[in-house]
C-alpha atoms as a PDB file:
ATOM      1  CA  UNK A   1      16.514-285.179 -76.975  1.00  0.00           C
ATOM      2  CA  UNK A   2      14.503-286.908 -74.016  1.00  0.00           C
ATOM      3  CA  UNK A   3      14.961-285.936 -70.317  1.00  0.00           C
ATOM      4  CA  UNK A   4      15.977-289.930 -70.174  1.00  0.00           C
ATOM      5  CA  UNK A   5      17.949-289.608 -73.130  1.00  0.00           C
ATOM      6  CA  UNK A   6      19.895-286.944 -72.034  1.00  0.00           C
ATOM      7  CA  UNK A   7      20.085-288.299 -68.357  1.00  0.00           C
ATOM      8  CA  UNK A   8      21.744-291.657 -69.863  1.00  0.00           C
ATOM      9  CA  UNK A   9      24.273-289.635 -71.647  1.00  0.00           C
ATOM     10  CA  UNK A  10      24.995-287.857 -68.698  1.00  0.00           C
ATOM     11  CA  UNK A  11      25.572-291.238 -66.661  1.00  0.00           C
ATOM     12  CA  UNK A  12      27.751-293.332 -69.282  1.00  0.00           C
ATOM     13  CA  UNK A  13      29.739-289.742 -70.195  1.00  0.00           C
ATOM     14  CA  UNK A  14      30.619-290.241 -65.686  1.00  0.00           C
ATOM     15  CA  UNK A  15      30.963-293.613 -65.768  1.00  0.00           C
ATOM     16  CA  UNK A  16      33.369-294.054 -68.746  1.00  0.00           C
ATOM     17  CA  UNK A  17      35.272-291.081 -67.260  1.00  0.00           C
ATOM     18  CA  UNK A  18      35.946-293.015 -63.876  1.00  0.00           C
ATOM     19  CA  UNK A  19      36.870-295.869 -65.969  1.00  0.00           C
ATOM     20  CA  UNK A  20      39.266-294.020 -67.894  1.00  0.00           C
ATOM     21  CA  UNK A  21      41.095-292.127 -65.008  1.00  0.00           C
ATOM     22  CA  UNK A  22      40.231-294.621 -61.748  1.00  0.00           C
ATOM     23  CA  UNK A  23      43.606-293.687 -60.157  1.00  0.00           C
ATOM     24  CA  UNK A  24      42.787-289.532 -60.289  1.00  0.00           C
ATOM     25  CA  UNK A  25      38.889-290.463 -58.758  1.00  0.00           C
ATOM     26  CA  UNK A  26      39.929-292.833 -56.333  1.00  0.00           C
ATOM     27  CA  UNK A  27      41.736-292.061 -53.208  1.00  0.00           C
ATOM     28  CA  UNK A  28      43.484-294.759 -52.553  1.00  0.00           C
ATOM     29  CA  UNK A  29      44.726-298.046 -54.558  1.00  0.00           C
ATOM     30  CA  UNK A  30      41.798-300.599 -55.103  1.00  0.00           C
ATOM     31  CA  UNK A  31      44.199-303.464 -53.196  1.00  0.00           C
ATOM     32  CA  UNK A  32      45.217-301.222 -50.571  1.00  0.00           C
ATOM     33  CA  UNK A  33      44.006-302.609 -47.428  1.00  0.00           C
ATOM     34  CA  UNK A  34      42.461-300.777 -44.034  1.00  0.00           C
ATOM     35  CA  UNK A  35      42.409-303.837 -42.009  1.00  0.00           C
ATOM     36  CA  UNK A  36      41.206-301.664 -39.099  1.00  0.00           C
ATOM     37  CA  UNK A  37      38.033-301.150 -41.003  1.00  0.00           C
ATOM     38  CA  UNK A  38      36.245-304.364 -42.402  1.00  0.00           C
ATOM     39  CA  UNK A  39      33.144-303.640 -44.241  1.00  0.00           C
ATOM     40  CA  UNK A  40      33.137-300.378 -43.263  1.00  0.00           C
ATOM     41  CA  UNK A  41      29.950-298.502 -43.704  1.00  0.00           C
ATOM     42  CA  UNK A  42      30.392-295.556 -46.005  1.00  0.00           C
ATOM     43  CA  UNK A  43      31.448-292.540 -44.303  1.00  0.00           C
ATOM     44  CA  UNK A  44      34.556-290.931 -42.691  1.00  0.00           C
ATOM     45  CA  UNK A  45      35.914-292.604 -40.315  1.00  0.00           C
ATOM     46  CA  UNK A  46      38.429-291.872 -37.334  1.00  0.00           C
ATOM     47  CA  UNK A  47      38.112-288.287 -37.813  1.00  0.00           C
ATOM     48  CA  UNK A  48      40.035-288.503 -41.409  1.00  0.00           C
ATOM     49  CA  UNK A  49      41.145-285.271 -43.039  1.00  0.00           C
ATOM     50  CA  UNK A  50      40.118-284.719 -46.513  1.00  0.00           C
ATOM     51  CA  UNK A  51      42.257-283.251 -49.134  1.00  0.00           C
ATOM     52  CA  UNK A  52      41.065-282.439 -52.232  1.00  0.00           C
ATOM     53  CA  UNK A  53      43.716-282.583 -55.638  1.00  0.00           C
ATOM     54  CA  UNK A  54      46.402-283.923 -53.286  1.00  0.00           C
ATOM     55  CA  UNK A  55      48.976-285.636 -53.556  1.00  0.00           C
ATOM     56  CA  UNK A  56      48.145-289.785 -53.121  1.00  0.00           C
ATOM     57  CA  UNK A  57      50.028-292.722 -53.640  1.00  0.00           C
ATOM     58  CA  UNK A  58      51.701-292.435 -57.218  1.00  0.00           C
ATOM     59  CA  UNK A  59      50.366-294.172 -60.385  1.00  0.00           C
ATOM     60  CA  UNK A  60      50.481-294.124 -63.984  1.00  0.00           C
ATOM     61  CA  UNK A  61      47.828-291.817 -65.733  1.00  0.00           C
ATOM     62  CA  UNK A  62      46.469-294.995 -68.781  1.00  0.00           C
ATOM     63  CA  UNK A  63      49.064-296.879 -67.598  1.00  0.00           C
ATOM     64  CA  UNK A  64      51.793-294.377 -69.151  1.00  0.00           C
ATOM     65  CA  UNK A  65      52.520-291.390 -67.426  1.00  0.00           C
ATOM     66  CA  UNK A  66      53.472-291.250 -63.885  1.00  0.00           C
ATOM     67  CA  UNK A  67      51.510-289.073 -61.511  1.00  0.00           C
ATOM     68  CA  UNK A  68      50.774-289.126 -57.929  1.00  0.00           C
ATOM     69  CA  UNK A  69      47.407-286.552 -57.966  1.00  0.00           C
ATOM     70  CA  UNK A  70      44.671-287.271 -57.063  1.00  0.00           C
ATOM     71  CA  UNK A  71      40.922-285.840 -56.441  1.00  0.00           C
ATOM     72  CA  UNK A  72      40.951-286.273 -53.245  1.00  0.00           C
ATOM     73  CA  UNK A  73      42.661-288.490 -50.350  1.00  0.00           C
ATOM     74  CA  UNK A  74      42.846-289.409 -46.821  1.00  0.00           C
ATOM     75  CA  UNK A  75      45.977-287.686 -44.621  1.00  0.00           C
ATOM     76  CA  UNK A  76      46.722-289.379 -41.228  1.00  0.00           C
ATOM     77  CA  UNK A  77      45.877-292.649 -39.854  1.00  0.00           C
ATOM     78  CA  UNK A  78      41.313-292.570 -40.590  1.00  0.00           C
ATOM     79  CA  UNK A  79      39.509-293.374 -43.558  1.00  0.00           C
ATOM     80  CA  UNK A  80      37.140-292.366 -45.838  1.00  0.00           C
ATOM     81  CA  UNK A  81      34.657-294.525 -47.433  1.00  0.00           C
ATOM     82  CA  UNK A  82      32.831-293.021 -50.156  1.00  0.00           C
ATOM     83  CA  UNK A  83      30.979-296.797 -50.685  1.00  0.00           C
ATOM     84  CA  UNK A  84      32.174-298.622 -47.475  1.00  0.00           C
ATOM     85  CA  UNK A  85      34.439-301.569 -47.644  1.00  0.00           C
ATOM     86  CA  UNK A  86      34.582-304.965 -48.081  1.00  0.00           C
ATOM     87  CA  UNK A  87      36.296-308.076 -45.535  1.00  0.00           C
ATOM     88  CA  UNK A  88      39.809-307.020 -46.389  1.00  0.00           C
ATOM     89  CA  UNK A  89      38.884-302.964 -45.809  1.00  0.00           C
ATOM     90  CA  UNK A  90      39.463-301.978 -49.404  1.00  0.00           C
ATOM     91  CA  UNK A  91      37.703-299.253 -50.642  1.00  0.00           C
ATOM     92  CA  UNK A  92      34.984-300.213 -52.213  1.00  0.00           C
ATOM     93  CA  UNK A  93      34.313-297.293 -54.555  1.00  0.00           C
ATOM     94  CA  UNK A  94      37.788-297.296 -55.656  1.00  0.00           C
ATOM     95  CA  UNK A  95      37.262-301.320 -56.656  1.00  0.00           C
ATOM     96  CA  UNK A  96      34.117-299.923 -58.403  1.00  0.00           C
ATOM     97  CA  UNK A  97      36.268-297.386 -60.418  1.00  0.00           C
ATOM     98  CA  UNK A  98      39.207-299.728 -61.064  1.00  0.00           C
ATOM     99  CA  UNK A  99      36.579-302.837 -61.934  1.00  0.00           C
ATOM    100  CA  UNK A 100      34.656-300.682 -64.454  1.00  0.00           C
ATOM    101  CA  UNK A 101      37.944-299.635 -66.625  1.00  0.00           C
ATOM    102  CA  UNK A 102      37.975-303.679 -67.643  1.00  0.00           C
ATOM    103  CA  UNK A 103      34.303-304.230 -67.489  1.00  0.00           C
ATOM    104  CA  UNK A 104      33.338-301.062 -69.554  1.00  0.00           C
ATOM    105  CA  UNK A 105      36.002-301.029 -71.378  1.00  0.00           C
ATOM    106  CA  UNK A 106      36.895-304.400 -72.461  1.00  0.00           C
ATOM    107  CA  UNK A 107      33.544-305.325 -73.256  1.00  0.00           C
ATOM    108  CA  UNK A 108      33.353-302.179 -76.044  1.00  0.00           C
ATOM    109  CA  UNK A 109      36.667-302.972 -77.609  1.00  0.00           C
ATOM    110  CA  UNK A 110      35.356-306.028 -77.830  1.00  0.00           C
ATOM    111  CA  UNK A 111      31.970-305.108 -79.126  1.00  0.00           C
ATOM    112  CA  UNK A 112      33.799-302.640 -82.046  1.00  0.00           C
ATOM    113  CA  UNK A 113      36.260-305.677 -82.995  1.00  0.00           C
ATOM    114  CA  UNK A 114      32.974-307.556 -83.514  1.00  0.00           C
ATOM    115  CA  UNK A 115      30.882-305.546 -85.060  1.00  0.00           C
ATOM    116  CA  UNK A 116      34.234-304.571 -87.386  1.00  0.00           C
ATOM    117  CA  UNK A 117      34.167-308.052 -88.154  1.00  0.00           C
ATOM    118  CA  UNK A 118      30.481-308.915 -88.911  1.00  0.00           C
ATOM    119  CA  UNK A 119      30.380-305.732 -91.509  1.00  0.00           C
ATOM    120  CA  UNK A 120      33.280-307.099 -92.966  1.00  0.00           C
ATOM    121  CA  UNK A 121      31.898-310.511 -93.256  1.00  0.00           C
ATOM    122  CA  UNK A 122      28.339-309.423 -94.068  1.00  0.00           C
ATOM    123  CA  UNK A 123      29.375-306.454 -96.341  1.00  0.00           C
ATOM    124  CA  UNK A 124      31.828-309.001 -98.420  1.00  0.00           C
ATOM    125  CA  UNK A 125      28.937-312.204 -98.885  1.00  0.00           C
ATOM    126  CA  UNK A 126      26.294-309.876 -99.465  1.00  0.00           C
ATOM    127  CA  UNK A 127      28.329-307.875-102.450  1.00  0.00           C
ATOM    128  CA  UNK A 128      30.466-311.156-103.741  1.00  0.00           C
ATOM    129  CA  UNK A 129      27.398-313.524-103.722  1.00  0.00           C
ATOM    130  CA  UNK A 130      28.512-316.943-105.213  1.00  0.00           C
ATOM    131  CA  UNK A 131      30.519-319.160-102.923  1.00  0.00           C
ATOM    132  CA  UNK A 132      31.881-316.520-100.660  1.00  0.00           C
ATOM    133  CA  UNK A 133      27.981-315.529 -99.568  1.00  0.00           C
ATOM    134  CA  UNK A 134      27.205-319.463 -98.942  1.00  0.00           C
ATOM    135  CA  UNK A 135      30.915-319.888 -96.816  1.00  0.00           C
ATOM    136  CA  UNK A 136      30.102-317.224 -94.806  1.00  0.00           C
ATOM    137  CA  UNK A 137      26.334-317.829 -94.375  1.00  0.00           C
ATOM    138  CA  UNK A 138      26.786-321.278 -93.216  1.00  0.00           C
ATOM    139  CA  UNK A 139      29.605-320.457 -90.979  1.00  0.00           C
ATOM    140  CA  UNK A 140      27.213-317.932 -89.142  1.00  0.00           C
ATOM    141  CA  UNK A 141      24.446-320.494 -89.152  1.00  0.00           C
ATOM    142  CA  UNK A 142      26.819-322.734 -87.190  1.00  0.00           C
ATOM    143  CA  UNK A 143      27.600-319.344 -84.654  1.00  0.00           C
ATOM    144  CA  UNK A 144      23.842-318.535 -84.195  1.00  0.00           C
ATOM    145  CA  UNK A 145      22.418-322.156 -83.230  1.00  0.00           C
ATOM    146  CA  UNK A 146      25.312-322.338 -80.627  1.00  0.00           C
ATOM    147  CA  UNK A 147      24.664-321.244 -77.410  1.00  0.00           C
ATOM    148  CA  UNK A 148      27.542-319.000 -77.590  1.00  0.00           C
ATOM    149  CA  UNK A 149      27.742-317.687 -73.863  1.00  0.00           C
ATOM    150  CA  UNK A 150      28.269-321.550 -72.942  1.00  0.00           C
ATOM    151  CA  UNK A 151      30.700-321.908 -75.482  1.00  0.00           C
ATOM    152  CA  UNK A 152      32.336-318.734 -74.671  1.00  0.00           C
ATOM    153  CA  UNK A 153      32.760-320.225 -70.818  1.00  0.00           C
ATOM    154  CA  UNK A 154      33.886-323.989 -72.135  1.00  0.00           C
ATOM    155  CA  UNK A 155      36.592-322.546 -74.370  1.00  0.00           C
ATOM    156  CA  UNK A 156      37.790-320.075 -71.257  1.00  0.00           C
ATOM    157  CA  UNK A 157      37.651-323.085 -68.911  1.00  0.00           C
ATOM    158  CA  UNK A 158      39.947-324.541 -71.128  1.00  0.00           C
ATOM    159  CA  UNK A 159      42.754-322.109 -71.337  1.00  0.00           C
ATOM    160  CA  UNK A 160      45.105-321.798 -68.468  1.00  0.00           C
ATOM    161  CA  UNK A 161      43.633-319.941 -65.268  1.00  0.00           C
ATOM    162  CA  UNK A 162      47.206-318.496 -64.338  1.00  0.00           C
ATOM    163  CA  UNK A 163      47.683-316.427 -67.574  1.00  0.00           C
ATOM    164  CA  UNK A 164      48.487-313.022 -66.652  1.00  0.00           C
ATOM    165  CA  UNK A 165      46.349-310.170 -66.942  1.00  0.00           C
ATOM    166  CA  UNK A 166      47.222-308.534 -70.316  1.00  0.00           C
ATOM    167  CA  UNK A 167      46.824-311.763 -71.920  1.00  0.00           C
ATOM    168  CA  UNK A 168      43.459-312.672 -70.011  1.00  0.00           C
ATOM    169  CA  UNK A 169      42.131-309.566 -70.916  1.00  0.00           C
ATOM    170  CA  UNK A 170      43.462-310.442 -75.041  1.00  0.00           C
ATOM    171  CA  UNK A 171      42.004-313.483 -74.780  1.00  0.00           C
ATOM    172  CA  UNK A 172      38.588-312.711 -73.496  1.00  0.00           C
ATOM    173  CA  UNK A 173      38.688-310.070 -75.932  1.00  0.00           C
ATOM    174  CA  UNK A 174      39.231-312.255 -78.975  1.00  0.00           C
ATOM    175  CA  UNK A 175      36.671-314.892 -77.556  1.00  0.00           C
ATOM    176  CA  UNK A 176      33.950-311.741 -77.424  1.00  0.00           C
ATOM    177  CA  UNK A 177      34.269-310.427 -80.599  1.00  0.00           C
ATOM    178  CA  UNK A 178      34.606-313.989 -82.933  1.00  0.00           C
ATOM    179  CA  UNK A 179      31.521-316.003 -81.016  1.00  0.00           C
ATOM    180  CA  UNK A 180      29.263-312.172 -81.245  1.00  0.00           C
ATOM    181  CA  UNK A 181      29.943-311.523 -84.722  1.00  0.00           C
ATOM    182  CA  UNK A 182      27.592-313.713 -86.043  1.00  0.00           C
ATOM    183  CA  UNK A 183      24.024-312.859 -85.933  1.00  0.00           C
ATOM    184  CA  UNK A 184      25.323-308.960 -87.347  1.00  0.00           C
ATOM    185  CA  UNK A 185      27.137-310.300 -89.705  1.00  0.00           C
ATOM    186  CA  UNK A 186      24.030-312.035 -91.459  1.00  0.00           C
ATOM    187  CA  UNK A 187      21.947-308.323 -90.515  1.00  0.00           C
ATOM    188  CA  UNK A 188      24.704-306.308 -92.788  1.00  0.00           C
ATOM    189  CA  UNK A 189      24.712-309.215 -95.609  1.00  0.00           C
ATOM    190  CA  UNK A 190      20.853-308.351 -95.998  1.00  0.00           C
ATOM    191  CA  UNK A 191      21.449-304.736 -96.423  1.00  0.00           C
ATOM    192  CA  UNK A 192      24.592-304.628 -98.737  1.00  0.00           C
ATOM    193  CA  UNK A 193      22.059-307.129-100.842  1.00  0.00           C
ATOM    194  CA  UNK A 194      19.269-304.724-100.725  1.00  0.00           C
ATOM    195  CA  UNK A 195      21.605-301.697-100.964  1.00  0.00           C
ATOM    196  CA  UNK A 196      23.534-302.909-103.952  1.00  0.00           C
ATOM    197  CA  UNK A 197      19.962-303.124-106.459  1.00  0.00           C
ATOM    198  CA  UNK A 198      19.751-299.436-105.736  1.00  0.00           C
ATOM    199  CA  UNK A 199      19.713-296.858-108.333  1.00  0.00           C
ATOM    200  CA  UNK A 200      22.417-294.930-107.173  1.00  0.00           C
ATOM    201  CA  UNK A 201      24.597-298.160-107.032  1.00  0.00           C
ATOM    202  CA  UNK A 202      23.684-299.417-110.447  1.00  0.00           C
ATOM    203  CA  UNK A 203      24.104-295.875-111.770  1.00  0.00           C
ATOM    204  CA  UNK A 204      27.736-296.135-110.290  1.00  0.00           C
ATOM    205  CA  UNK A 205      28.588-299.323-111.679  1.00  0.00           C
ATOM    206  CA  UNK A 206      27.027-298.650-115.098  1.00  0.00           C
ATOM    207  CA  UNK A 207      29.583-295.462-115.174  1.00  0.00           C
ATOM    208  CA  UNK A 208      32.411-298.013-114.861  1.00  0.00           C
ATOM    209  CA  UNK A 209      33.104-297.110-110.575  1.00  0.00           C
ATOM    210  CA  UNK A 210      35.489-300.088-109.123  1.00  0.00           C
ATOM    211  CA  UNK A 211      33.747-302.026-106.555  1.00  0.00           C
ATOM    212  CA  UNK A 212      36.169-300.449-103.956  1.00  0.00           C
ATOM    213  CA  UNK A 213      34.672-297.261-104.798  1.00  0.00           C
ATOM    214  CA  UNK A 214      31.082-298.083-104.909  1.00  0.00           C
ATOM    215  CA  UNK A 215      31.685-299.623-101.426  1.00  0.00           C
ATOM    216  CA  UNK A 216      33.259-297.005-100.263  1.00  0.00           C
ATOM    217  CA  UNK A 217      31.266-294.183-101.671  1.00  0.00           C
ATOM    218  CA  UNK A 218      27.959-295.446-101.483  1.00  0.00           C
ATOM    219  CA  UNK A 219      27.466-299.035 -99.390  1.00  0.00           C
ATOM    220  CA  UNK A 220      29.959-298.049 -96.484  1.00  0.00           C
ATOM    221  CA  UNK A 221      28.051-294.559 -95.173  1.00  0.00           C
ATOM    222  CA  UNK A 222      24.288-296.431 -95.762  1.00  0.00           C
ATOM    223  CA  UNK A 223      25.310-299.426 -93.185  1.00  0.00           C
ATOM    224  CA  UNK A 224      27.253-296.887 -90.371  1.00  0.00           C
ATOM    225  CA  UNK A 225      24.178-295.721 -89.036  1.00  0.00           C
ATOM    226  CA  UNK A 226      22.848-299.591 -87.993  1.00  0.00           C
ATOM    227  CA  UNK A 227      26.030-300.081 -87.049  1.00  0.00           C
ATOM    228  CA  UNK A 228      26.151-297.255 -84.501  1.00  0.00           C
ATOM    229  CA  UNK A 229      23.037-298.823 -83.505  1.00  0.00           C
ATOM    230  CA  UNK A 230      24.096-302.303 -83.806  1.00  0.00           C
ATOM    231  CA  UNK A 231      26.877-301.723 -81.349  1.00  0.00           C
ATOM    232  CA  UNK A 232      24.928-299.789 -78.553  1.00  0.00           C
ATOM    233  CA  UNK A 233      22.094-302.807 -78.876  1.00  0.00           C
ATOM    234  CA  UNK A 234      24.620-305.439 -78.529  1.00  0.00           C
ATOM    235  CA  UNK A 235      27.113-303.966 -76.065  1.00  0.00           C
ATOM    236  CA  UNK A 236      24.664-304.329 -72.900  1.00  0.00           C
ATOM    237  CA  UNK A 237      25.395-308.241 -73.678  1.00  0.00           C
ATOM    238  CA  UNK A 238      29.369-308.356 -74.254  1.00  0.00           C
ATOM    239  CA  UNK A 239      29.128-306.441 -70.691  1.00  0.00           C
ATOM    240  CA  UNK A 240      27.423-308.789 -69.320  1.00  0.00           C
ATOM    241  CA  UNK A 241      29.184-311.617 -70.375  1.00  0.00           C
ATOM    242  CA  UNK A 242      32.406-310.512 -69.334  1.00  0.00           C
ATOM    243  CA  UNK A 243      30.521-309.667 -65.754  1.00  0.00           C
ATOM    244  CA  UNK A 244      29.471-313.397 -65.708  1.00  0.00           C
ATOM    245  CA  UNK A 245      32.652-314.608 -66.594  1.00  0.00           C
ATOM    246  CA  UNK A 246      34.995-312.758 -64.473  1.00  0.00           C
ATOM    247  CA  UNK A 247      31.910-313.769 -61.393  1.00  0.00           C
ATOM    248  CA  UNK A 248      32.651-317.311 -62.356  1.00  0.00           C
ATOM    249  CA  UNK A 249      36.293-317.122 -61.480  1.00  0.00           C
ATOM    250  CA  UNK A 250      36.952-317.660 -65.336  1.00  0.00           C
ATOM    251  CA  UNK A 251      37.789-313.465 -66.259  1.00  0.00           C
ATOM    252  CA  UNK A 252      40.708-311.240 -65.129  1.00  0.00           C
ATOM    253  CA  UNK A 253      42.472-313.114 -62.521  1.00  0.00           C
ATOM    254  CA  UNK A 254      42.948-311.131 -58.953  1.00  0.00           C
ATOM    255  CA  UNK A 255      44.087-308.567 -57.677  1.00  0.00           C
ATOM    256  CA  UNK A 256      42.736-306.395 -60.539  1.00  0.00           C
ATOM    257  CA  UNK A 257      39.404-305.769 -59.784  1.00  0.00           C
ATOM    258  CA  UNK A 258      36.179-305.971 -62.152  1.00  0.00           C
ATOM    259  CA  UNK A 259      32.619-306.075 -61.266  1.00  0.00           C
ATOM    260  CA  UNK A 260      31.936-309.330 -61.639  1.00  0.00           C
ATOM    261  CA  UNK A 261      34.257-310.654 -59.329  1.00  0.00           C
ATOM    262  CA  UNK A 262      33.199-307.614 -57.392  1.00  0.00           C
ATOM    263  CA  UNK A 263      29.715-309.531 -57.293  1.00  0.00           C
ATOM    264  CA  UNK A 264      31.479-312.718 -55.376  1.00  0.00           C
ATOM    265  CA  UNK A 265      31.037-311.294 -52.145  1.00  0.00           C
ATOM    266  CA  UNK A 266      27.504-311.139 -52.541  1.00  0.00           C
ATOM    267  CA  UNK A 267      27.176-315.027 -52.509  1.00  0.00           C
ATOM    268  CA  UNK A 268      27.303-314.558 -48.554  1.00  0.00           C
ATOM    269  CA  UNK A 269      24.447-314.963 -46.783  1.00  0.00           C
ATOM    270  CA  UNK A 270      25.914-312.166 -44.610  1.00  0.00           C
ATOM    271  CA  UNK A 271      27.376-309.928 -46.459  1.00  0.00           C
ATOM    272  CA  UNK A 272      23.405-310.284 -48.752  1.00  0.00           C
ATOM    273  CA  UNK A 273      21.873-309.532 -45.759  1.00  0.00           C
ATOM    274  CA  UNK A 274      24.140-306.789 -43.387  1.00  0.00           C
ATOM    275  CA  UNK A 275      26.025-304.721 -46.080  1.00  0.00           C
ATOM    276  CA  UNK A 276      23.699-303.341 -48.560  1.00  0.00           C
ATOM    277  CA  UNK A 277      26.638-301.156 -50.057  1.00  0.00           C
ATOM    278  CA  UNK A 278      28.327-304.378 -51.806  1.00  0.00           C
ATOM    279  CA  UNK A 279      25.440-304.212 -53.990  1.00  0.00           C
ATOM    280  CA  UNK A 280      27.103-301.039 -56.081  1.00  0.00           C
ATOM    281  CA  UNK A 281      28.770-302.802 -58.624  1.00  0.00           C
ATOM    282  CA  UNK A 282      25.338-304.898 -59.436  1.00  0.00           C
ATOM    283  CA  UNK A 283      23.583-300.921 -59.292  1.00  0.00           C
ATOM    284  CA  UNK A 284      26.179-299.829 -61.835  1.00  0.00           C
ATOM    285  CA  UNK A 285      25.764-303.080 -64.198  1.00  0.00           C
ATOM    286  CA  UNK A 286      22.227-301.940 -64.041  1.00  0.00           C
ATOM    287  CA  UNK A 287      22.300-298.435 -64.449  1.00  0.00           C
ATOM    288  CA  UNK A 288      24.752-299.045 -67.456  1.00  0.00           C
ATOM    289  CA  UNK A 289      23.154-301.329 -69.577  1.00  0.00           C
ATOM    290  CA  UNK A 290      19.804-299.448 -68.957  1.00  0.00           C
ATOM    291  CA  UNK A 291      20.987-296.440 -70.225  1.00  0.00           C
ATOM    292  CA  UNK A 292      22.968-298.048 -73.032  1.00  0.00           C
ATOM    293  CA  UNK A 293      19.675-299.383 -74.307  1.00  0.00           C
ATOM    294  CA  UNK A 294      17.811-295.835 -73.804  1.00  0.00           C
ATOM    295  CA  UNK A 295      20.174-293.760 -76.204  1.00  0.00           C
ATOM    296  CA  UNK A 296      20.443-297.334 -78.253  1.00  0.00           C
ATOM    297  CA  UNK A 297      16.471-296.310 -78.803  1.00  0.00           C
ATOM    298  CA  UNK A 298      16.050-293.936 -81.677  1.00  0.00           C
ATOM    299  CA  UNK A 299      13.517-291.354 -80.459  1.00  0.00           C
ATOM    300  CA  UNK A 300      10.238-291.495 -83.112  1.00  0.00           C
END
């Protein structure tokens, strides 16, 4: 494995560990509010003591289990700042933790829902030729010469903005996977049809194998291995569409944080110009989707 290989690793294994656990990482609630401290630079600030695996403001740990631990957190009336703040005085890096556990996660449930549903798809035309291949084919036609990401937006704009967050986040998630699903979906038709003139596979089926078991057995483990890489190509881009949406106003509604709306801030002229550290969440979208497309690489 490459130095930048393993270095990639290393950075989604942190990030998708902050966006599992934001609560435990962050010391304080991303819409708690330090109004004497408006875009705070990073640092401590009135002298505030540090504690480290403390006891914070309580929370549930995924949303389940209540806990009140943290890594670390401010006692007494100061600040800390680990990424400065923004108008309001939240803490920035706590937004940052809190926006990537819908970014980076919403965007690879997504991703695995679509890519679930393009093998399917693919994997039934290309071994049931006949009408089923032709349904499916020109169905995915129709998905491919779309401009998906604008249709993804029109059919958001057209829901409700005041639906709650769970059902946002279902929403968006559905949207994602259906509109992505298509371009794979034609990628895993071609192999099941190259896969299924095979020796191995006519061997099978001339030994009187069902089809469920030739699938199974023999056409299932050839495809996971694109798919693995099928999902880390595409999931830079379901990332960055829910980013775009949720910058748009059109994504997870406030006051749950995610780094597009993160990103809003930035529109500013001042904040652009004066507070360099509101540029994190665009540094992490970065960083991510870099180093999703490094280990997506196979090395040669």
């Amino acid at each position: 494995m490459t130095l930048a290989r393993r270095a990639s690793w290393t950075l989604l294994a942190v990030v998708y560990l902050l966006a599992m656990f934001p609560d435990f990482f962050s010391p304080a609630p991303p819409t708690r509010q330090f109004r004497d401290f408006p875009y705070a630079p990073p640092g401590r600030h009135a002298d505030a003591p540090v504690a480290w695996l403390a006891r914070g403001e309580p929370y549930r740990w995924l949303g389940l289990v209540p806990a009140s631990t943290r890594l670390f957190t401010v006692q007494g009336s100061g600040s800390v700042f680990l990424l400065g703040s923004d108008e309001f005085g939240r803490d920035w890096y706590s937004q940052l933790c809190h926006g990537a556990s819908v970014s980076l996660l919403l965007a690879p449930a997504a991703a695995m829902f679509s890519l679930i549903l393009a093998m399917t798809l693919g994997a039934w035309a290309g071994y049931r030729g006949g009408l089923v291949d032709s349904f499916v084919m020109r169905a995915s036609e129709l998905f491919v010469l779309l401009p998906w990401f604008y249709v993804l937006v029109a059919l958001r704009a057209a829901l409700p903005l005041t639906m709650n967050g769970p059902a946002t986040l279902l929403t968006m998630f559905a949207l994602l996977g259906v509109l992505g699903c298509a371009a794979p979906a034609r990628l895993f038709r071609g192999l099941v049809l190259t896969i299924r003139t095979r020796e191995f596979v006519v061997a099978a089926q001339s030994s009187g194998a069902s089809g469920v078991h030739i699938f199974r057995s023999h056409v299932l483990p050839q495809l996971l291995p694109t798919a693995w890489t099928q999902f880390l190509l595409t999931l830079p881009a379901f990332i960055i569409a829910e980013v775009t949406l949720s910058f748009l106003g059109l994504g997870v509604a406030d006051p749950m944080p995610t780094w597009g709306s993160m990103l809003v801030p930035l529109q500013q002229y001042v904040v652009l110009t004066s507070y360099p550290w509101m540029f994190a969440p665009a540094v992490a979208i970065i960083a991510v989707c870099a180093a999703l497309q490094i280990v997506a690489t196979r090395r040669s």
